[in-house]
PDB file of N, CA and C in Angstrom:
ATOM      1  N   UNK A   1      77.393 103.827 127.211  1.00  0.00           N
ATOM      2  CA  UNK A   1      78.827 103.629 127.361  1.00  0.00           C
ATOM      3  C   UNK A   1      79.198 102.186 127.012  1.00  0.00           C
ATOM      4  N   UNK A   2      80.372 101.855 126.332  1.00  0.00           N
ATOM      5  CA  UNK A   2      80.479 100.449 125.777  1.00  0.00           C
ATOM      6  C   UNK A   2      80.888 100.003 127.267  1.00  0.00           C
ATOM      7  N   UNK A   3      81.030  99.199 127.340  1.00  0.00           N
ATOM      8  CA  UNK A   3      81.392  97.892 128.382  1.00  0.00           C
ATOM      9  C   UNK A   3      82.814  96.916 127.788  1.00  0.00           C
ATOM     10  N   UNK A   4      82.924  97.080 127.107  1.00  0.00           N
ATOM     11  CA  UNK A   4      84.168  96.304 126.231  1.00  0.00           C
ATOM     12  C   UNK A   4      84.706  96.911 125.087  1.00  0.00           C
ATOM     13  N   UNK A   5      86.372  97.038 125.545  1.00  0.00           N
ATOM     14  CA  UNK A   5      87.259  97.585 124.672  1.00  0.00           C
ATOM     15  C   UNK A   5      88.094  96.679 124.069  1.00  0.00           C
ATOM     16  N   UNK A   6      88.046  97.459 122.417  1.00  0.00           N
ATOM     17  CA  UNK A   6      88.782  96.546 121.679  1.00  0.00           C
ATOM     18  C   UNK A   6      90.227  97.243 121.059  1.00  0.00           C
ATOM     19  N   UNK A   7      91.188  96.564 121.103  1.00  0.00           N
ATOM     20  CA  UNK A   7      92.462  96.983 120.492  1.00  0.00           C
ATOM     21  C   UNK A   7      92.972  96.427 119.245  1.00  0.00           C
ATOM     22  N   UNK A   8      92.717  97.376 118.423  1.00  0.00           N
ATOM     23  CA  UNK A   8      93.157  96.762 116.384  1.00  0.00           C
ATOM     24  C   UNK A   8      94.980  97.030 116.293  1.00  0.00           C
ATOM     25  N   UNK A   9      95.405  95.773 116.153  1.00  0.00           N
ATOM     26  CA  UNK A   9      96.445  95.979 115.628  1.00  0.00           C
ATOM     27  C   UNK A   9      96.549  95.628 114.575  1.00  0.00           C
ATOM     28  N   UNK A  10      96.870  96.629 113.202  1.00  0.00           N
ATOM     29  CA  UNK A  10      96.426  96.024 112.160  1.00  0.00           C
ATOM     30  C   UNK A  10      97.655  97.543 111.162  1.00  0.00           C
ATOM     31  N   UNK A  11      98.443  96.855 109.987  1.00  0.00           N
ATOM     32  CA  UNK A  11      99.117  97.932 109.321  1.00  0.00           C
ATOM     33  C   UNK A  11      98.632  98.247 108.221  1.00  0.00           C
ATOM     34  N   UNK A  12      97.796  97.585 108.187  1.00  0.00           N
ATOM     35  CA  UNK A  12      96.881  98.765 106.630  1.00  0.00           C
ATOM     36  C   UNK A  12      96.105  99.592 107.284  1.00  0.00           C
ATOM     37  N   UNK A  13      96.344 100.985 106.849  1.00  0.00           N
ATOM     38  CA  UNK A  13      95.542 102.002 107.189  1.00  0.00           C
ATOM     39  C   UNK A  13      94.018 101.709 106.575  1.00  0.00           C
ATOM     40  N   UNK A  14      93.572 101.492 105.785  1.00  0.00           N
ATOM     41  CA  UNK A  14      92.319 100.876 105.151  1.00  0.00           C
ATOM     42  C   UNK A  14      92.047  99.856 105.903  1.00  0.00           C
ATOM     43  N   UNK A  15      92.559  98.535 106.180  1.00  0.00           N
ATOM     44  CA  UNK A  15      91.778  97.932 106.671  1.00  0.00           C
ATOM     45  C   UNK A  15      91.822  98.452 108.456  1.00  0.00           C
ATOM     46  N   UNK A  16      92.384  98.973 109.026  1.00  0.00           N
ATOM     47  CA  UNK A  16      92.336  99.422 110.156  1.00  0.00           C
ATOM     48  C   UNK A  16      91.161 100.439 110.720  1.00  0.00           C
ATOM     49  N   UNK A  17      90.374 101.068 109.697  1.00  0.00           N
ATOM     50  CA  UNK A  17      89.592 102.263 109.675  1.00  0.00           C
ATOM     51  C   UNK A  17      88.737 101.389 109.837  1.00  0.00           C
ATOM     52  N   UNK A  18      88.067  99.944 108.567  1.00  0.00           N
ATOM     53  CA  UNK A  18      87.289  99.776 108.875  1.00  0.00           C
ATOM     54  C   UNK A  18      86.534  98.820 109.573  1.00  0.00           C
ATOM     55  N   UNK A  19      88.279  98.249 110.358  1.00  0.00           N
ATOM     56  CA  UNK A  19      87.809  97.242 111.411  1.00  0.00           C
ATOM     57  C   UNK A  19      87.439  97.923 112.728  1.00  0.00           C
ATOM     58  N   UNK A  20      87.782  99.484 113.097  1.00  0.00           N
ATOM     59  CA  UNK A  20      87.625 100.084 114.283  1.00  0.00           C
ATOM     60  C   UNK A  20      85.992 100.935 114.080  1.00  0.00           C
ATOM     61  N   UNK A  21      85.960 101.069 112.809  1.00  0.00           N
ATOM     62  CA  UNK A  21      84.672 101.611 112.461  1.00  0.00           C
ATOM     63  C   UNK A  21      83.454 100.525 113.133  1.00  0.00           C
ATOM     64  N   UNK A  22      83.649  99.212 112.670  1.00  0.00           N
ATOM     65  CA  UNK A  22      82.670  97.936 112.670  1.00  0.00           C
ATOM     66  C   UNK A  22      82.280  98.029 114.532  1.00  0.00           C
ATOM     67  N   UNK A  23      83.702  98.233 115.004  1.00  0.00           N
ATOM     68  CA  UNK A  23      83.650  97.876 116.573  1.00  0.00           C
ATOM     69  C   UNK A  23      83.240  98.750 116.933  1.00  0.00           C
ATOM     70  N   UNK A  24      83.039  99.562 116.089  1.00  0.00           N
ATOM     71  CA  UNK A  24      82.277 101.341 116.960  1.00  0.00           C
ATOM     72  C   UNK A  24      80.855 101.335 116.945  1.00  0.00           C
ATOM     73  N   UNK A  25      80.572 100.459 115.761  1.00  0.00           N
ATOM     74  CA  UNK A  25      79.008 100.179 115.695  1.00  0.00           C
ATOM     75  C   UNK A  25      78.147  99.399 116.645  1.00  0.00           C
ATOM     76  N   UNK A  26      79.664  98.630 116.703  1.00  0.00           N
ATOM     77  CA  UNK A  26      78.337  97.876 118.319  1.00  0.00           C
ATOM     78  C   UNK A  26      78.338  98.753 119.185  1.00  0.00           C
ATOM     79  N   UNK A  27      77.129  98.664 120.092  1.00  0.00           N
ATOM     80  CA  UNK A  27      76.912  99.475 121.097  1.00  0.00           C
ATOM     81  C   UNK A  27      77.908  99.096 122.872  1.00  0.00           C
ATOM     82  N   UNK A  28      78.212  98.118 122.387  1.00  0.00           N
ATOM     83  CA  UNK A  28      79.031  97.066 123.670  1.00  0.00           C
ATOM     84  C   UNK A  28      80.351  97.107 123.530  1.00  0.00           C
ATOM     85  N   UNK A  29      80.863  97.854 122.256  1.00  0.00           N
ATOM     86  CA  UNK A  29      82.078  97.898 121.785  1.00  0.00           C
ATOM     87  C   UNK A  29      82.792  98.875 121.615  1.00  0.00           C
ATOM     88  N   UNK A  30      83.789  99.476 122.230  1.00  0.00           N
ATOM     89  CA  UNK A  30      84.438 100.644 122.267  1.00  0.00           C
ATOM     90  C   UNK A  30      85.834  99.946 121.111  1.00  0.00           C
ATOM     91  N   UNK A  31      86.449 100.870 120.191  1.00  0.00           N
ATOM     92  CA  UNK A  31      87.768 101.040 120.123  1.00  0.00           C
ATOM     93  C   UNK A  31      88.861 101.508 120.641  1.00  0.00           C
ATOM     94  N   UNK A  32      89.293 100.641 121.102  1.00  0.00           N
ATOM     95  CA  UNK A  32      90.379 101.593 122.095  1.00  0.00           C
ATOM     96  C   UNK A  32      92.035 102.372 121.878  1.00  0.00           C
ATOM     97  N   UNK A  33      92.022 102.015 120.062  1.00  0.00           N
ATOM     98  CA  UNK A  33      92.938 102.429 119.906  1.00  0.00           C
ATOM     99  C   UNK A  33      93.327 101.500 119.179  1.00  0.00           C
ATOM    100  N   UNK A  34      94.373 101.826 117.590  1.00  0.00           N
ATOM    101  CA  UNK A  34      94.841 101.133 116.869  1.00  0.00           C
ATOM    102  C   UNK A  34      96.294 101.452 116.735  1.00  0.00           C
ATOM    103  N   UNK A  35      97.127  99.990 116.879  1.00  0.00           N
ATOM    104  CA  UNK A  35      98.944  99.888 116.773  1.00  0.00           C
ATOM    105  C   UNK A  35      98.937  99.182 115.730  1.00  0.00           C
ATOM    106  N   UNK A  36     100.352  99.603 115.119  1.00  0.00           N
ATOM    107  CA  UNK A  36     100.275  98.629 113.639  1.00  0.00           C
ATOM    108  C   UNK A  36     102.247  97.613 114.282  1.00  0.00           C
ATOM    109  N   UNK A  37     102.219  98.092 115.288  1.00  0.00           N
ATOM    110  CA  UNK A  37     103.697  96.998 115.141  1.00  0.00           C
ATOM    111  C   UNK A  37     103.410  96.341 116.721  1.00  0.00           C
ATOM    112  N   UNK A  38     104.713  95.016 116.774  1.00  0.00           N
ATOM    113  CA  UNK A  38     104.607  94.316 118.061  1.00  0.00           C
ATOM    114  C   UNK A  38     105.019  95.121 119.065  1.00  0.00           C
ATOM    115  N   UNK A  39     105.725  96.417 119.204  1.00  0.00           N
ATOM    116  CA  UNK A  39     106.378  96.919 120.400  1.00  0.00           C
ATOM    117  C   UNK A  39     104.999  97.757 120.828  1.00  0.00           C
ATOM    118  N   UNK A  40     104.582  98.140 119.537  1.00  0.00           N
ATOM    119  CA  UNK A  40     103.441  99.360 119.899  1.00  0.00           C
ATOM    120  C   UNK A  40     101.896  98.394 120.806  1.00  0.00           C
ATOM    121  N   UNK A  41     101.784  97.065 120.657  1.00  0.00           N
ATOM    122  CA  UNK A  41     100.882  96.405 121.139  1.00  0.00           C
ATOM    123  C   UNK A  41     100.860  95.966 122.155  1.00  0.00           C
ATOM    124  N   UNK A  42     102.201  95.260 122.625  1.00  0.00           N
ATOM    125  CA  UNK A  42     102.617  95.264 124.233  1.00  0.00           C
ATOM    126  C   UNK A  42     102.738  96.605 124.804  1.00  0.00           C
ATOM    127  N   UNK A  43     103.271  97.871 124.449  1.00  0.00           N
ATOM    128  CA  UNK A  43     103.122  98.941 125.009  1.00  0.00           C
ATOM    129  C   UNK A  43     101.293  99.376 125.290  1.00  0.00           C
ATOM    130  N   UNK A  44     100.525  99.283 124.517  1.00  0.00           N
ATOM    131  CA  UNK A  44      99.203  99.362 124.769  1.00  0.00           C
ATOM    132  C   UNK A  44      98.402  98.808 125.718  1.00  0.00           C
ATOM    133  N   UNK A  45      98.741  97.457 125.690  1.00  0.00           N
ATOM    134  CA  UNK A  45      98.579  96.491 126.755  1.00  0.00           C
ATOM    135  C   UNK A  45      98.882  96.331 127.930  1.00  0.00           C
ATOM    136  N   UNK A  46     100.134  97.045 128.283  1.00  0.00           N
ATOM    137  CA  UNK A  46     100.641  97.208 129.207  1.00  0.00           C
ATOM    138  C   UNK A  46     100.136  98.493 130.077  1.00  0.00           C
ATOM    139  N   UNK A  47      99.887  99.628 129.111  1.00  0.00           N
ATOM    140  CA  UNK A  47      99.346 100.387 129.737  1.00  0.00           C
ATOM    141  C   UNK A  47      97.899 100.496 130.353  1.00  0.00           C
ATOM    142  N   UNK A  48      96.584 100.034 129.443  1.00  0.00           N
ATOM    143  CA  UNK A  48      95.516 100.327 129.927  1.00  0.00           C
ATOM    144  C   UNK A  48      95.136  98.588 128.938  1.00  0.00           C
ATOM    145  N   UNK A  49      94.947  97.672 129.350  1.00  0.00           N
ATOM    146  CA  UNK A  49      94.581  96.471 128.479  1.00  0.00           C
ATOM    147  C   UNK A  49      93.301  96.917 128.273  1.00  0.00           C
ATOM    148  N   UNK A  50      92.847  96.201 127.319  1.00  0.00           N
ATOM    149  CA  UNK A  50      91.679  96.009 126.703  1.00  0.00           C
ATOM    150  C   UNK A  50      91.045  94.824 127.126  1.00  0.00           C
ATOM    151  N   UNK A  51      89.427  94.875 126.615  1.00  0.00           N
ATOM    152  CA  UNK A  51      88.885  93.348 126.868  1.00  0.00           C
ATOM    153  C   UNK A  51      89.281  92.135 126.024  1.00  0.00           C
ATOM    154  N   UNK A  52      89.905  93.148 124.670  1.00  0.00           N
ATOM    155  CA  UNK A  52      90.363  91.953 123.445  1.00  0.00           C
ATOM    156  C   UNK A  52      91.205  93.012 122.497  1.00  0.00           C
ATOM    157  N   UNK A  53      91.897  91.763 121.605  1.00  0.00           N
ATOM    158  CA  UNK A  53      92.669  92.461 120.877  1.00  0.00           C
ATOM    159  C   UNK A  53      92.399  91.732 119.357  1.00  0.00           C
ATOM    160  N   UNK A  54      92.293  92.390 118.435  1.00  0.00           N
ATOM    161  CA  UNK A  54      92.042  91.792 117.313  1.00  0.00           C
ATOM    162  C   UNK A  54      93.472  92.202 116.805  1.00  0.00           C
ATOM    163  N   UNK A  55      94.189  91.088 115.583  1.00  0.00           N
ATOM    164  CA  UNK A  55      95.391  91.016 115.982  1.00  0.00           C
ATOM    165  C   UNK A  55      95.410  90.357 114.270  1.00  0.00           C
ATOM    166  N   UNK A  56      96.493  91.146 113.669  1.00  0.00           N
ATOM    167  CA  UNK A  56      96.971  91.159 111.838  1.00  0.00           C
ATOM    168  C   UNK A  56      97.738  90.043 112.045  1.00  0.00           C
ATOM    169  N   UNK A  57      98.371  88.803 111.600  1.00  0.00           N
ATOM    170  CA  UNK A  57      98.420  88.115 111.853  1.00  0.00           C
ATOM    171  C   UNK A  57     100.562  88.493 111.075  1.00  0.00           C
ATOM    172  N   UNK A  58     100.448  89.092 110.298  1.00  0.00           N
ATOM    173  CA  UNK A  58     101.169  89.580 109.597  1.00  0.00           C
ATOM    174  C   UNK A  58     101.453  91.565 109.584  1.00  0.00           C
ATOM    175  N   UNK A  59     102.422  91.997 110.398  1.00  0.00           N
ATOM    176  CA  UNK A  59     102.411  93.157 110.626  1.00  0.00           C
ATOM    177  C   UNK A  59     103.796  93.466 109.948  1.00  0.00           C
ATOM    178  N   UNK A  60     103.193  94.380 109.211  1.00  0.00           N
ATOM    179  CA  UNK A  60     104.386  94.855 108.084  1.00  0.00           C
ATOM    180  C   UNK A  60     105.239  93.682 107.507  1.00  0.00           C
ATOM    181  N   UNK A  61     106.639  93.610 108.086  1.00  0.00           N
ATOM    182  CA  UNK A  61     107.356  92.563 107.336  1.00  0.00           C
ATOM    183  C   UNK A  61     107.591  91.652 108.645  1.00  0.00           C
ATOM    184  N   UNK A  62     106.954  91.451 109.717  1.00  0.00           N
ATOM    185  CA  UNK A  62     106.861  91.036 110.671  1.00  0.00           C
ATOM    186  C   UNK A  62     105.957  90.026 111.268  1.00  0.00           C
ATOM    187  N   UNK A  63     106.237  88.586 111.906  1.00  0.00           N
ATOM    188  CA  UNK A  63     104.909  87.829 111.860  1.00  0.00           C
ATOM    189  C   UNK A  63     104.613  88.253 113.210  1.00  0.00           C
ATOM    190  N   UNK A  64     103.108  87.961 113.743  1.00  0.00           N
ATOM    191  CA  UNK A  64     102.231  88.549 115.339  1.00  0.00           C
ATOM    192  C   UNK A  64     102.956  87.057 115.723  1.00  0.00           C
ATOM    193  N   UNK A  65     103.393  85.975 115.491  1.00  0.00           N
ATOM    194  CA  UNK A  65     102.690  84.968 116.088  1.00  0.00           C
ATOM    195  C   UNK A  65     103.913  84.982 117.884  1.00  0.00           C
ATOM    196  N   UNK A  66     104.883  85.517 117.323  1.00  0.00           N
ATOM    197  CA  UNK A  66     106.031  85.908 118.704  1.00  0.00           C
ATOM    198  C   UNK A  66     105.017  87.085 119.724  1.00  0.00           C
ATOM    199  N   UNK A  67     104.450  87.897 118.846  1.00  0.00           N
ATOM    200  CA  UNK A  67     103.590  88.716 120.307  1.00  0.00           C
ATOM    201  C   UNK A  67     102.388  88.331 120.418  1.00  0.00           C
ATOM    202  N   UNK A  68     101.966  87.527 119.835  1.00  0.00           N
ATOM    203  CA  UNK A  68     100.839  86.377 120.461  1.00  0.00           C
ATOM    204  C   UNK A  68     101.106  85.590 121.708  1.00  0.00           C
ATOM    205  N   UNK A  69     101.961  85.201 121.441  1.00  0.00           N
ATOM    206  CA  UNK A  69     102.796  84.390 122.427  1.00  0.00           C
ATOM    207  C   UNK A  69     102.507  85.200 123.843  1.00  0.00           C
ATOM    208  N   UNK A  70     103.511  86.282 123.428  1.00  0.00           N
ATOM    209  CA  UNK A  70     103.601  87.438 124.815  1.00  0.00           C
ATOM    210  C   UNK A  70     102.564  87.729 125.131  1.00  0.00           C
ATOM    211  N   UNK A  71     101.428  88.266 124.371  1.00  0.00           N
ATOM    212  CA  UNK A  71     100.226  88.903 125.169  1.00  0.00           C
ATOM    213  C   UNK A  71      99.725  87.951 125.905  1.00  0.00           C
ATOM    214  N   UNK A  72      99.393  86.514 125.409  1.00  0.00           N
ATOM    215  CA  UNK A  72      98.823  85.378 125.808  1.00  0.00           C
ATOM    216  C   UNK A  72      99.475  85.227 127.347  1.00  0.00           C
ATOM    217  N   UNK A  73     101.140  85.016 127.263  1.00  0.00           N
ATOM    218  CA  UNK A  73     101.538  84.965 128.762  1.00  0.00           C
ATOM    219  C   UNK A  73     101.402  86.109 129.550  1.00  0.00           C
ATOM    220  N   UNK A  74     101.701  87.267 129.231  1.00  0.00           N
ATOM    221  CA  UNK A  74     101.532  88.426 130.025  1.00  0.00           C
ATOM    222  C   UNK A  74     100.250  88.873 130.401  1.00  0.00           C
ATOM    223  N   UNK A  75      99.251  88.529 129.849  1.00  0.00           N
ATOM    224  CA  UNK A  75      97.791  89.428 129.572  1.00  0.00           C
ATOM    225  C   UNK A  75      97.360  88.299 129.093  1.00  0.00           C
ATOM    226  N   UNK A  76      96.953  87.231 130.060  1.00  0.00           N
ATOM    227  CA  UNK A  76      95.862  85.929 129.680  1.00  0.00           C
ATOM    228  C   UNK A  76      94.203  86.637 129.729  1.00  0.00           C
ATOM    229  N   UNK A  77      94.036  87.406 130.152  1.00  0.00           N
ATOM    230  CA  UNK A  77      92.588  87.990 130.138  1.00  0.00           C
ATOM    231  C   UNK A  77      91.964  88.828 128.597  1.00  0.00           C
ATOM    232  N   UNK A  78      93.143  89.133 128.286  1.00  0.00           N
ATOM    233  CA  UNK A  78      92.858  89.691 127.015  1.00  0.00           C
ATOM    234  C   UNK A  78      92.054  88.831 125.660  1.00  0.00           C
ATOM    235  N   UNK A  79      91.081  88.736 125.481  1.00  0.00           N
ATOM    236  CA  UNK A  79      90.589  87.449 124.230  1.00  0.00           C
ATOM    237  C   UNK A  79      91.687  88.300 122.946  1.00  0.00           C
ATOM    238  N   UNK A  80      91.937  87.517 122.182  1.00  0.00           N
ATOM    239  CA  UNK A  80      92.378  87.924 121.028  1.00  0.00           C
ATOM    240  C   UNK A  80      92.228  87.136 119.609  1.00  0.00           C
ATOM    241  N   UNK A  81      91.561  87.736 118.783  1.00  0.00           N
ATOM    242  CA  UNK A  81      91.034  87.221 117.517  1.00  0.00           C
ATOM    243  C   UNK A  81      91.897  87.518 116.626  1.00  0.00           C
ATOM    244  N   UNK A  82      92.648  86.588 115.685  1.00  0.00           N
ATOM    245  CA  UNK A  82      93.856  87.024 114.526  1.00  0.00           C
ATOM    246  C   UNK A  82      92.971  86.712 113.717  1.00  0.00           C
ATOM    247  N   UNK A  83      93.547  88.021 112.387  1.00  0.00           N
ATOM    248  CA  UNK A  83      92.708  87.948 111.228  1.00  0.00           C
ATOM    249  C   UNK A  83      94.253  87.862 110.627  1.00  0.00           C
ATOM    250  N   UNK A  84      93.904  87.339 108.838  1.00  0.00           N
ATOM    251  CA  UNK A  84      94.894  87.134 108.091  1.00  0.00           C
ATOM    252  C   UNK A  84      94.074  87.512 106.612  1.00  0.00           C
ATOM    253  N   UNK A  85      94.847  88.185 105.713  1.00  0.00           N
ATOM    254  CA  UNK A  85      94.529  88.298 104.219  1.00  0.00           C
ATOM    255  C   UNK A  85      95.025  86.943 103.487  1.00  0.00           C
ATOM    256  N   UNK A  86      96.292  86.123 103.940  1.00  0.00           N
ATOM    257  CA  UNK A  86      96.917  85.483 103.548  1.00  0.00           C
ATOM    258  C   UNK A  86      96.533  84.033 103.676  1.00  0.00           C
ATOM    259  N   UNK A  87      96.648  83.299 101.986  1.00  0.00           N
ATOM    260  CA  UNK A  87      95.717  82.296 102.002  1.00  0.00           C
ATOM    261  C   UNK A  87      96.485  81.168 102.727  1.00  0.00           C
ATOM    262  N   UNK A  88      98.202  81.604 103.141  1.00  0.00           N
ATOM    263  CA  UNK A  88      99.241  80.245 102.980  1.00  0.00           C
ATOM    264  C   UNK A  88      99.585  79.865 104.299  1.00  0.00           C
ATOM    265  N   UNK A  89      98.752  78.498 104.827  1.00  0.00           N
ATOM    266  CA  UNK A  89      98.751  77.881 105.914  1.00  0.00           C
ATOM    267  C   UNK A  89     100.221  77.896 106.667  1.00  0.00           C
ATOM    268  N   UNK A  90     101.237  78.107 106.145  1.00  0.00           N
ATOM    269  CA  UNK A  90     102.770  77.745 106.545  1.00  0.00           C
ATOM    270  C   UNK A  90     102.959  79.159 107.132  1.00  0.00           C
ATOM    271  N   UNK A  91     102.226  80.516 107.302  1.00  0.00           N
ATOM    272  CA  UNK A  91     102.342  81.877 107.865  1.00  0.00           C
ATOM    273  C   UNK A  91     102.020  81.553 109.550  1.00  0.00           C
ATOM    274  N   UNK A  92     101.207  80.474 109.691  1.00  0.00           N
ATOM    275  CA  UNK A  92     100.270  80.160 110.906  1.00  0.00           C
ATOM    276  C   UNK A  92     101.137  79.214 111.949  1.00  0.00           C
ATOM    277  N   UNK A  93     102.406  79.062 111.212  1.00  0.00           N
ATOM    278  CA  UNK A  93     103.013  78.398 112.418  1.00  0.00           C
ATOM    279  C   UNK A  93     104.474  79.181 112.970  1.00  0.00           C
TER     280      UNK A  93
END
């Protein structure tokens, strides 16, 4: 049984498969479910948190860095790792 659940929020269906795939491979690592927008991630969180949230840094036409914010104050226990495709430092603030 994993011991630690992870939550992908991520809006490419491709890369979402095979970031929940990777976390399925560890043996310590459950997926706990993938949201591709900010309402759908605080709703997740709110309901059953996870141990971490790996987190698109860029969701649809939408930046994470406002529900970064929130999870961080609401759900400080949650670790959360942002990934980005995007090479342009000025997305990050």
């Amino acid at each position: 049984m994993a011991s630690h659940r992870v939550l992908v929020a991520e809006d490419n269906a491709d890369a979402a498969r095979v970031i929940a795939a990777l976390i399925d491979c560890e043996p310590d690592l459950e997926c706990a479910g993938v949201v591709t927008t900010s309402a759908e991630i605080l709703a997740a969180l709110g309901t059953q948190p996870p141990d971490a949230l790996v987190l698109d840094l860029q969701l649809a036409a939408e930046s994470s860095i406002p529900v970064l914010a929130e999870c961080r104050r609401r759900f400080p226990d949650v670790v959360v790792l942002v990934l980005s495709g995007h090479s342009n430092p000025a997305l990050m603030t």
